[in-house]
C-alpha atoms as a PDB file:
ATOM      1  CA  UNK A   1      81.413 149.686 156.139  1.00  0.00           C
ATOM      2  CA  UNK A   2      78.942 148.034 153.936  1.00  0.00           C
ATOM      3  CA  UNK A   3      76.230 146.477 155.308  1.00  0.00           C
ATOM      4  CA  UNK A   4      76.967 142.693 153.638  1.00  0.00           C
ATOM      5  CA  UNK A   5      79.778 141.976 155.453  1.00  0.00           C
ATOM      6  CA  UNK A   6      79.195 139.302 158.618  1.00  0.00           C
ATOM      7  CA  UNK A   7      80.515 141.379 160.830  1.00  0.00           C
ATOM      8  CA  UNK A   8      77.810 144.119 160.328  1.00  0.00           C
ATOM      9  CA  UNK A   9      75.063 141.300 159.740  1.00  0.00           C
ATOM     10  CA  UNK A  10      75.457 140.276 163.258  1.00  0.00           C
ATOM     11  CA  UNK A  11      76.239 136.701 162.343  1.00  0.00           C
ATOM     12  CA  UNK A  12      78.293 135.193 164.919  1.00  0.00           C
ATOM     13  CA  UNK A  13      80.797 133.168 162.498  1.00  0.00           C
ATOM     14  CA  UNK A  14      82.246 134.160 158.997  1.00  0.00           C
ATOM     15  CA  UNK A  15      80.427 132.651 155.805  1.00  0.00           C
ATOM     16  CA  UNK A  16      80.888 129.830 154.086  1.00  0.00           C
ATOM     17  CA  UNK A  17      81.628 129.450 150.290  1.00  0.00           C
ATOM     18  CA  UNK A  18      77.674 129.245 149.403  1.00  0.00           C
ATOM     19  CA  UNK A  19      77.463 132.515 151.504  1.00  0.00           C
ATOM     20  CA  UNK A  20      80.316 134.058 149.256  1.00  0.00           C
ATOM     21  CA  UNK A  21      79.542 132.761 146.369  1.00  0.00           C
ATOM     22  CA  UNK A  22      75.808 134.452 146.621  1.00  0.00           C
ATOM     23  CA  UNK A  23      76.999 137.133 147.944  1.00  0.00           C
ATOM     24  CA  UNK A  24      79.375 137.738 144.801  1.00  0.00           C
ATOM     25  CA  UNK A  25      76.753 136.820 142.395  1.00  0.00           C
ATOM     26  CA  UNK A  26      74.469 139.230 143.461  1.00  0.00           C
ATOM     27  CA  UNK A  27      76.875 142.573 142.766  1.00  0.00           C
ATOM     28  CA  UNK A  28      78.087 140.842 139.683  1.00  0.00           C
ATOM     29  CA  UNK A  29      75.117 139.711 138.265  1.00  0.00           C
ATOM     30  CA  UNK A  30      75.871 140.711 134.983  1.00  0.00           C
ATOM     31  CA  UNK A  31      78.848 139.242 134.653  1.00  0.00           C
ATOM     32  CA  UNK A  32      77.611 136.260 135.935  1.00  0.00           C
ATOM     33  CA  UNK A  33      74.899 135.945 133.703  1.00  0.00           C
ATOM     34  CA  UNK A  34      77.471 136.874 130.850  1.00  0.00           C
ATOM     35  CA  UNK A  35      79.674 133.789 132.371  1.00  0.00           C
ATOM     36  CA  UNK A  36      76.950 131.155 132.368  1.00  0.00           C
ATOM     37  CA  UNK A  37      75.767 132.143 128.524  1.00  0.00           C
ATOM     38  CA  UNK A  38      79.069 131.628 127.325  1.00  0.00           C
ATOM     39  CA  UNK A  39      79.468 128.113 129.314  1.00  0.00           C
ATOM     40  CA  UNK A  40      75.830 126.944 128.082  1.00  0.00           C
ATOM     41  CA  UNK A  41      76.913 128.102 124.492  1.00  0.00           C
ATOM     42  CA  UNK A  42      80.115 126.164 124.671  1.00  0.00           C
ATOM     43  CA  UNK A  43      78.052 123.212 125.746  1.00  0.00           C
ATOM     44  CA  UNK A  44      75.669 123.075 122.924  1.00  0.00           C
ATOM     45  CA  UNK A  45      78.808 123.645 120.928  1.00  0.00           C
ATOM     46  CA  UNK A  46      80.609 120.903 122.265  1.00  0.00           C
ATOM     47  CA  UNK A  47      77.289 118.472 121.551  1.00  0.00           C
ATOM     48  CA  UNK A  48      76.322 119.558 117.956  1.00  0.00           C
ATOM     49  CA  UNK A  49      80.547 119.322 117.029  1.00  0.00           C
ATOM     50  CA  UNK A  50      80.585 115.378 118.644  1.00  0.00           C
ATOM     51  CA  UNK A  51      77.361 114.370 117.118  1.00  0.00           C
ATOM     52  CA  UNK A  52      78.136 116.262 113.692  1.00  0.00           C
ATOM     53  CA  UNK A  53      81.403 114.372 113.597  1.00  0.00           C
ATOM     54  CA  UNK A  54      79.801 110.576 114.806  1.00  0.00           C
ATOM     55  CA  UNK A  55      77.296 111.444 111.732  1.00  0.00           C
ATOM     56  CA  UNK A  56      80.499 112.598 109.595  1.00  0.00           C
ATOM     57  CA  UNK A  57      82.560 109.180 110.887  1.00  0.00           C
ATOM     58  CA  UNK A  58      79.763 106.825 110.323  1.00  0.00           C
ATOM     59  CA  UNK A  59      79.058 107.995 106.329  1.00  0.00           C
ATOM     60  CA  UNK A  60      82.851 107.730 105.897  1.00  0.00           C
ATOM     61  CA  UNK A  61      83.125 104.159 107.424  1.00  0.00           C
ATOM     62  CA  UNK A  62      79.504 102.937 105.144  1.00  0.00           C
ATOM     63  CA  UNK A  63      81.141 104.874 101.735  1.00  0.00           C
ATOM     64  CA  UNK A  64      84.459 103.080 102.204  1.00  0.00           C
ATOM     65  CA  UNK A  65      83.087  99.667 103.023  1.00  0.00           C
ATOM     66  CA  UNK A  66      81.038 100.560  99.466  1.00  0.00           C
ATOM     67  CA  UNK A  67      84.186 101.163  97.932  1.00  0.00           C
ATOM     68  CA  UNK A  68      85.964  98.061  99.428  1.00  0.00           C
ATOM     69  CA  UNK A  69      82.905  95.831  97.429  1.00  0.00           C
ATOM     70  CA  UNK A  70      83.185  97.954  94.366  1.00  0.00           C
ATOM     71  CA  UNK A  71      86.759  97.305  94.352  1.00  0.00           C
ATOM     72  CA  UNK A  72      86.062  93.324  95.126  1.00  0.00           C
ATOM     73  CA  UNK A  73      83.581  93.571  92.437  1.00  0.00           C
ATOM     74  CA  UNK A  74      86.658  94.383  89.887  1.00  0.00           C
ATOM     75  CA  UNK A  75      85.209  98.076  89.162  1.00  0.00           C
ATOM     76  CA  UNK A  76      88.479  99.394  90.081  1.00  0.00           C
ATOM     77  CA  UNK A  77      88.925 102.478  88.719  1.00  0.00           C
ATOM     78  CA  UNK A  78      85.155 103.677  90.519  1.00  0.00           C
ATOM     79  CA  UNK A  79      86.534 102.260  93.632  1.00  0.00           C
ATOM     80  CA  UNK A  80      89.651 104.510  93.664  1.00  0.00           C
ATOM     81  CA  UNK A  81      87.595 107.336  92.772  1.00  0.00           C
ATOM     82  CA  UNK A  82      85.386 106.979  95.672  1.00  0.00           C
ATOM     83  CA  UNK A  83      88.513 106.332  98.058  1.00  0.00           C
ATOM     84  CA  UNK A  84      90.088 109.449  97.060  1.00  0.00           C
ATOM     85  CA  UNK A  85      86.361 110.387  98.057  1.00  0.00           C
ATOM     86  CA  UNK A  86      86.635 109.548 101.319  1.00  0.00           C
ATOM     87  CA  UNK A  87      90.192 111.207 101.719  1.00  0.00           C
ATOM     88  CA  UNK A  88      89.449 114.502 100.850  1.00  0.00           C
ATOM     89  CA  UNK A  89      86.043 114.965 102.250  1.00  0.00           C
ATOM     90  CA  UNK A  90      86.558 112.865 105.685  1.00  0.00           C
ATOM     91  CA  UNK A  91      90.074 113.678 105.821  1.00  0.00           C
ATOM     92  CA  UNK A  92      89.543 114.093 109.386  1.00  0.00           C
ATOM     93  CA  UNK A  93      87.671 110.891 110.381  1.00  0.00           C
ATOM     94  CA  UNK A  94      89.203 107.895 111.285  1.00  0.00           C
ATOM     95  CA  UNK A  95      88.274 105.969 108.031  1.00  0.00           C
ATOM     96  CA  UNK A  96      90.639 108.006 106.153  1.00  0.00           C
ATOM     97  CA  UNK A  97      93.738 106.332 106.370  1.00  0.00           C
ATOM     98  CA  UNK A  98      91.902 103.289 105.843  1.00  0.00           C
ATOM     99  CA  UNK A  99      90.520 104.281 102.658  1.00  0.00           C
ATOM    100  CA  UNK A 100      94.589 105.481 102.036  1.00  0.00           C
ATOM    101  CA  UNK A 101      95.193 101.788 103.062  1.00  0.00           C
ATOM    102  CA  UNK A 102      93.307 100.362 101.274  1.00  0.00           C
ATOM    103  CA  UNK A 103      93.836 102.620  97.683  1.00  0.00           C
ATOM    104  CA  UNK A 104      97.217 101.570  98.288  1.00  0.00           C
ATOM    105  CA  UNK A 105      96.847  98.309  98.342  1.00  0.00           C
ATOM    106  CA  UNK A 106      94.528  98.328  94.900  1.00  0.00           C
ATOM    107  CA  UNK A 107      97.699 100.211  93.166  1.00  0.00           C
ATOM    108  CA  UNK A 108      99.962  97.106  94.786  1.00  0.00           C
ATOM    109  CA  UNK A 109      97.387  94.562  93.614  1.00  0.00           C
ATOM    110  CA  UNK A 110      97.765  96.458  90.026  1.00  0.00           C
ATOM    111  CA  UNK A 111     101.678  96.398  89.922  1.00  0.00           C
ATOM    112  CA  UNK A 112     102.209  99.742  90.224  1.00  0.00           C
ATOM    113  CA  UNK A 113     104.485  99.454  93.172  1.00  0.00           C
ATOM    114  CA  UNK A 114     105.720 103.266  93.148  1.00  0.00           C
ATOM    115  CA  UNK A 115     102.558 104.568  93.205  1.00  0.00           C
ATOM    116  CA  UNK A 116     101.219 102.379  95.654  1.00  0.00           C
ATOM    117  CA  UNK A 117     104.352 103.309  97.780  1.00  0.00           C
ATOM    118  CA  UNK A 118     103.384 106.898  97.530  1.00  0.00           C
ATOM    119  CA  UNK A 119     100.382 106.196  99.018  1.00  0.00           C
ATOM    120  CA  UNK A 120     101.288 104.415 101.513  1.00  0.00           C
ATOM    121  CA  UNK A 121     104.263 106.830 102.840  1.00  0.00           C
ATOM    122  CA  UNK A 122     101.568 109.127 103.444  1.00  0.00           C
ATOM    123  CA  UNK A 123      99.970 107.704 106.301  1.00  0.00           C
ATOM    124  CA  UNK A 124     103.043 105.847 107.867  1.00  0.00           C
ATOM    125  CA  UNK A 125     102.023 108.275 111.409  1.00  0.00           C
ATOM    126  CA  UNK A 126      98.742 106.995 111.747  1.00  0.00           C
ATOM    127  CA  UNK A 127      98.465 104.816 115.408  1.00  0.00           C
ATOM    128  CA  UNK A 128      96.114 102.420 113.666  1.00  0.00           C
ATOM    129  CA  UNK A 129      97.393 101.925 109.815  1.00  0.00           C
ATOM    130  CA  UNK A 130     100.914 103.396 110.325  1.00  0.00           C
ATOM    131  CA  UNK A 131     102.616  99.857 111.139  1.00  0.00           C
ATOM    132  CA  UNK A 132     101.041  97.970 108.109  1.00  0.00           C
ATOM    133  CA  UNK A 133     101.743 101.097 105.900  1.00  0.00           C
ATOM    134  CA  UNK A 134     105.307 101.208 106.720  1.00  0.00           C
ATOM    135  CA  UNK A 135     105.737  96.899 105.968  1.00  0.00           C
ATOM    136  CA  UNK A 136     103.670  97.573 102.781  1.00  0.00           C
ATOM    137  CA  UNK A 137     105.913 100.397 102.089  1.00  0.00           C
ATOM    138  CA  UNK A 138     108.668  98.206 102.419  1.00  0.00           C
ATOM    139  CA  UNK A 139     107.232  95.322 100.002  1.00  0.00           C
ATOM    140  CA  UNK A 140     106.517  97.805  97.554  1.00  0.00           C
ATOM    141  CA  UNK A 141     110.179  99.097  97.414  1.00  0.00           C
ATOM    142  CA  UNK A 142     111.038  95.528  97.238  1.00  0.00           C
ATOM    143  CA  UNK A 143     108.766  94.400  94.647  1.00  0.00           C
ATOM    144  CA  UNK A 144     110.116  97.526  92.575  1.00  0.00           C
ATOM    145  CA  UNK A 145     113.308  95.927  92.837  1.00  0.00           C
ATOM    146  CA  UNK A 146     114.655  98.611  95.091  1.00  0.00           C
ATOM    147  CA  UNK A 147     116.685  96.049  97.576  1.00  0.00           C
ATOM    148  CA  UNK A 148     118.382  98.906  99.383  1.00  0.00           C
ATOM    149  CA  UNK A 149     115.170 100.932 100.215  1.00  0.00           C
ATOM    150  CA  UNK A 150     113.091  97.823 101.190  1.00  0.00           C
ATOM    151  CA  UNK A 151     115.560  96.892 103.816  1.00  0.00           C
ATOM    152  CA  UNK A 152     115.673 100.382 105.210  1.00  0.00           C
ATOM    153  CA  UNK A 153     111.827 100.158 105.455  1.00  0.00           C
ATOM    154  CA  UNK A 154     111.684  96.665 107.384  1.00  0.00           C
ATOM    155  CA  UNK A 155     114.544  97.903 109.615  1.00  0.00           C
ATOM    156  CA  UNK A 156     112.736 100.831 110.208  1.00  0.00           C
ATOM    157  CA  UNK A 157     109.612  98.757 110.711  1.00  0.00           C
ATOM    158  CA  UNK A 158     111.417  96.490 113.398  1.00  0.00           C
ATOM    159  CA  UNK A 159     112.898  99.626 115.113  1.00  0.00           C
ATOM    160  CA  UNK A 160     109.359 101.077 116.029  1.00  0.00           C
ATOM    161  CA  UNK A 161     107.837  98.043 115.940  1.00  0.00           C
ATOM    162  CA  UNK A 162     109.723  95.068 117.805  1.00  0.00           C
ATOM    163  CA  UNK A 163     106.679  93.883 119.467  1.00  0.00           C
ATOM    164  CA  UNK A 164     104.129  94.296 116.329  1.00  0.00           C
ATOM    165  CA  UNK A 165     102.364  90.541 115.323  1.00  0.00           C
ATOM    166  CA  UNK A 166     104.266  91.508 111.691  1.00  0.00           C
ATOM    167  CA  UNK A 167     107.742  91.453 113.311  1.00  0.00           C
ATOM    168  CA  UNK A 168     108.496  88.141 112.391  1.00  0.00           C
ATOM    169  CA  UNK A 169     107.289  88.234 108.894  1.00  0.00           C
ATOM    170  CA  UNK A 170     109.299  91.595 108.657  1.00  0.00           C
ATOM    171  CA  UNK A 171     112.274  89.600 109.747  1.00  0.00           C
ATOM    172  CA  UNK A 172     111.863  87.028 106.985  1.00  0.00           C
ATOM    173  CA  UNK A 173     111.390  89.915 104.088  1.00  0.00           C
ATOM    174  CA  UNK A 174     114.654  91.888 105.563  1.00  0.00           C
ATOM    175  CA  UNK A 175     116.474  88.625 105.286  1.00  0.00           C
ATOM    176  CA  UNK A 176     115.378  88.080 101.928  1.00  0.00           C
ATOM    177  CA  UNK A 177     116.088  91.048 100.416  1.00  0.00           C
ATOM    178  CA  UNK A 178     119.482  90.649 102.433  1.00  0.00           C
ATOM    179  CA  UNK A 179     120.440  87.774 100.476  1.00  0.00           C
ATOM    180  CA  UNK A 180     118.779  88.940  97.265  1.00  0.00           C
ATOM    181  CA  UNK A 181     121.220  92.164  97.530  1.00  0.00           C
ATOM    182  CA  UNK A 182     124.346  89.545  97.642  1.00  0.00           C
ATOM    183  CA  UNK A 183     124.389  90.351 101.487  1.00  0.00           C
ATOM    184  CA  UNK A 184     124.713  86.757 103.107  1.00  0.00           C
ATOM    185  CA  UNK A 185     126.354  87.421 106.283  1.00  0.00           C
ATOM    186  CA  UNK A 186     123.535  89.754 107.061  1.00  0.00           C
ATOM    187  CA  UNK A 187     120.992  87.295 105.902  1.00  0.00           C
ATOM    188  CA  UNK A 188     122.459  84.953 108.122  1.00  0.00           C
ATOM    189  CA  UNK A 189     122.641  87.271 111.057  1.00  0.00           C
ATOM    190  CA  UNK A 190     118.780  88.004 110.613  1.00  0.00           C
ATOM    191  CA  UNK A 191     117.955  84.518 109.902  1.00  0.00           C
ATOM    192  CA  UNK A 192     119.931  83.522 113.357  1.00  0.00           C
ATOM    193  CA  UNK A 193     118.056  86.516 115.116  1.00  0.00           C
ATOM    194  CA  UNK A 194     114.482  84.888 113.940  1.00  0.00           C
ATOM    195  CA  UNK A 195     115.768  81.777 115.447  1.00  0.00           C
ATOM    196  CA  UNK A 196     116.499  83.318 118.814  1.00  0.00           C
ATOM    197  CA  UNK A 197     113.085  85.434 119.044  1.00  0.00           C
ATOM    198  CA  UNK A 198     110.636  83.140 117.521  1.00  0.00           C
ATOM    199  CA  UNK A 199     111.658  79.175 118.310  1.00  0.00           C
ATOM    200  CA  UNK A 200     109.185  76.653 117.781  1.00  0.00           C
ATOM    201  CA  UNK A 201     107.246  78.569 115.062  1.00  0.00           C
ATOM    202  CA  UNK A 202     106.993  78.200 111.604  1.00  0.00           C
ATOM    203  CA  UNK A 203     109.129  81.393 110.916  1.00  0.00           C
ATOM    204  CA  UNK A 204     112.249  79.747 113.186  1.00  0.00           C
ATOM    205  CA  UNK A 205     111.632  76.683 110.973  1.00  0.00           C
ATOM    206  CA  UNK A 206     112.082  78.609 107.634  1.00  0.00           C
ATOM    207  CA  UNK A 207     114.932  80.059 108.873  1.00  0.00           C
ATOM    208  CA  UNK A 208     116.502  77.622 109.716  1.00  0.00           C
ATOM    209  CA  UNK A 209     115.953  75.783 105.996  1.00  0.00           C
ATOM    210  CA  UNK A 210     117.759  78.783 105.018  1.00  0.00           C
ATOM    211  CA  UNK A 211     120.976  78.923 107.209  1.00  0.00           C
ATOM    212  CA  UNK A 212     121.104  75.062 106.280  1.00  0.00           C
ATOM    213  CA  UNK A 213     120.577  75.530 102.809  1.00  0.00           C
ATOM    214  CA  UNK A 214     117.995  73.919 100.474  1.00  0.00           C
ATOM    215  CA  UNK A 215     119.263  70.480  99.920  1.00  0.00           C
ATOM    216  CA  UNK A 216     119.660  70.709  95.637  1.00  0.00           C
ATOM    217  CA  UNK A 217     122.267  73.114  96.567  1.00  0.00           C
ATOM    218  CA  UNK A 218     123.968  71.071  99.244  1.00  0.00           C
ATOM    219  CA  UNK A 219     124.427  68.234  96.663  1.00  0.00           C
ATOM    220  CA  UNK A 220     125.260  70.488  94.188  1.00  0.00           C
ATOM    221  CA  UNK A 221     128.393  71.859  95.884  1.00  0.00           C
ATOM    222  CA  UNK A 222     128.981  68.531  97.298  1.00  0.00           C
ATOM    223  CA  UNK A 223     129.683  67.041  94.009  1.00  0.00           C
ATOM    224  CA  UNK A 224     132.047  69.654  93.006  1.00  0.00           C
ATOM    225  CA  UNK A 225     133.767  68.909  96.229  1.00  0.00           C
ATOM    226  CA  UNK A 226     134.031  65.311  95.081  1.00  0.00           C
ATOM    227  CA  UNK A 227     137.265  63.817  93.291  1.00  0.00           C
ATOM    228  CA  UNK A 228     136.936  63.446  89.510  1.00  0.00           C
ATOM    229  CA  UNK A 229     137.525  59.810  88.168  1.00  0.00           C
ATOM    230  CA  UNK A 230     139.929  59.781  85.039  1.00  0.00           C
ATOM    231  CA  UNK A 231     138.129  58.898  81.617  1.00  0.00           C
ATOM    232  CA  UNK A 232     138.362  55.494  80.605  1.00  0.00           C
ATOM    233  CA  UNK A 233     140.698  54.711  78.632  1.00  0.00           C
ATOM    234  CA  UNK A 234     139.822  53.893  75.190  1.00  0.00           C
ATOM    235  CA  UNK A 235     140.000  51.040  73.724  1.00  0.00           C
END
């Protein structure tokens, strides 16, 4: 029996797990040597790869807050080139769906609502954007004039979303594409459901002008109610 077991040392109790552990290292030293290259080299890894992507995050955050000003500045066309920039080179940094954001939202600003919409579809599963992509989405469906897709974006908005600070505004833009489609029992429904989930805010308060009706209206149908008087008679 080898001599490196306890029994054979003469030591009165077994080793511990520092005992073992030296024990093991010195007939595998290669392999442990081998072992704690490869962990060193994955640490040095792991540090240049986090601090090469902080430097890669931080120049995507400065070029898009350049491209924000240019775009402020009315140099549109530079700012969108520099956004698609920042999409394709830092796709993988956090201020890429921002730069999507906000590239979208030049397009809107420019009235082309289909392209803007585009744009915006393709970063709806982003944690951070996706919510205000998927309402902008929906706004630039409506402002397209497509009623029917609008709604299906702010219901899908208030599906994932219930809790989001936009809810109530979302509320308000699916009831009024609701009534713009002709839809006026839904409208109603929504309006009523703002009323519930949001009393004593401004947004309960606009709905509520709505169910009621604006007043020209009221009078309006009011005087076709009313009796007509027979012409006088002439003379």
């Amino acid at each position: 029996m080898p001599e490196t077991t306890w029994i054979a040392s003469g030591k009165p109790e077994a080793p511990g797990r520092t005992d073992k552990a030296l024990t093991w290292i010195k007939h595998n030293r290669e392999t442990f040597i081998g072992s704690v290259v490869v962990f060193a080299a994955a640490v040095l890894f792991g540090i240049y790869f986090f601090v090469h992507y902080r430097d890669l995050r931080d120049t995507a955050w400065k070029n898009l807050f350049i491209a924000q000003q240019i775009g402020y500045a009315g140099n549109i066309q530079q700012a969108q080139q520099q956004l698609a920039a920042i999409e394709t080179s830092y796709a993988n940094t956090s201020a890429a769906p921002y730069a999507a954001m906000t590239e979208g939202d030049i397009l809107f600003a420019q009235g082309k609502f289909k392209e803007a919409g585009d744009v915006y579809a393709k970063i709806l599963g982003d944690r951070n954007v996706g919510p205000f992509a998927l309402y902008a989405l929906g706004k630039s469906r409506e402002a397209a004039g497509d009623l029917a897709g609008a709604q299906a974006q702010y219901s899908d908005f208030l599906s994932k979303n219930p809790d989001h600070f936009l809810a109530p505004e979302v509320h308000i833009s699916l009831a009024r594409t609701q009534e713009m489609a002709g839809a006026a029992d839904l409208a109603k429904t929504t309006y009523e459901k703002i009323v519930l989930l949001y009393p004593d805010t401004a947004w309960a308060m606009q709905a509520k002008a709505r169910l009621e009706g604006p007043a020209p209206k009221k009078a309006a149908a009011a005087a076709q109610a009313a009796p007509k008087l027979p012409a006088p008679a002439r003379k």
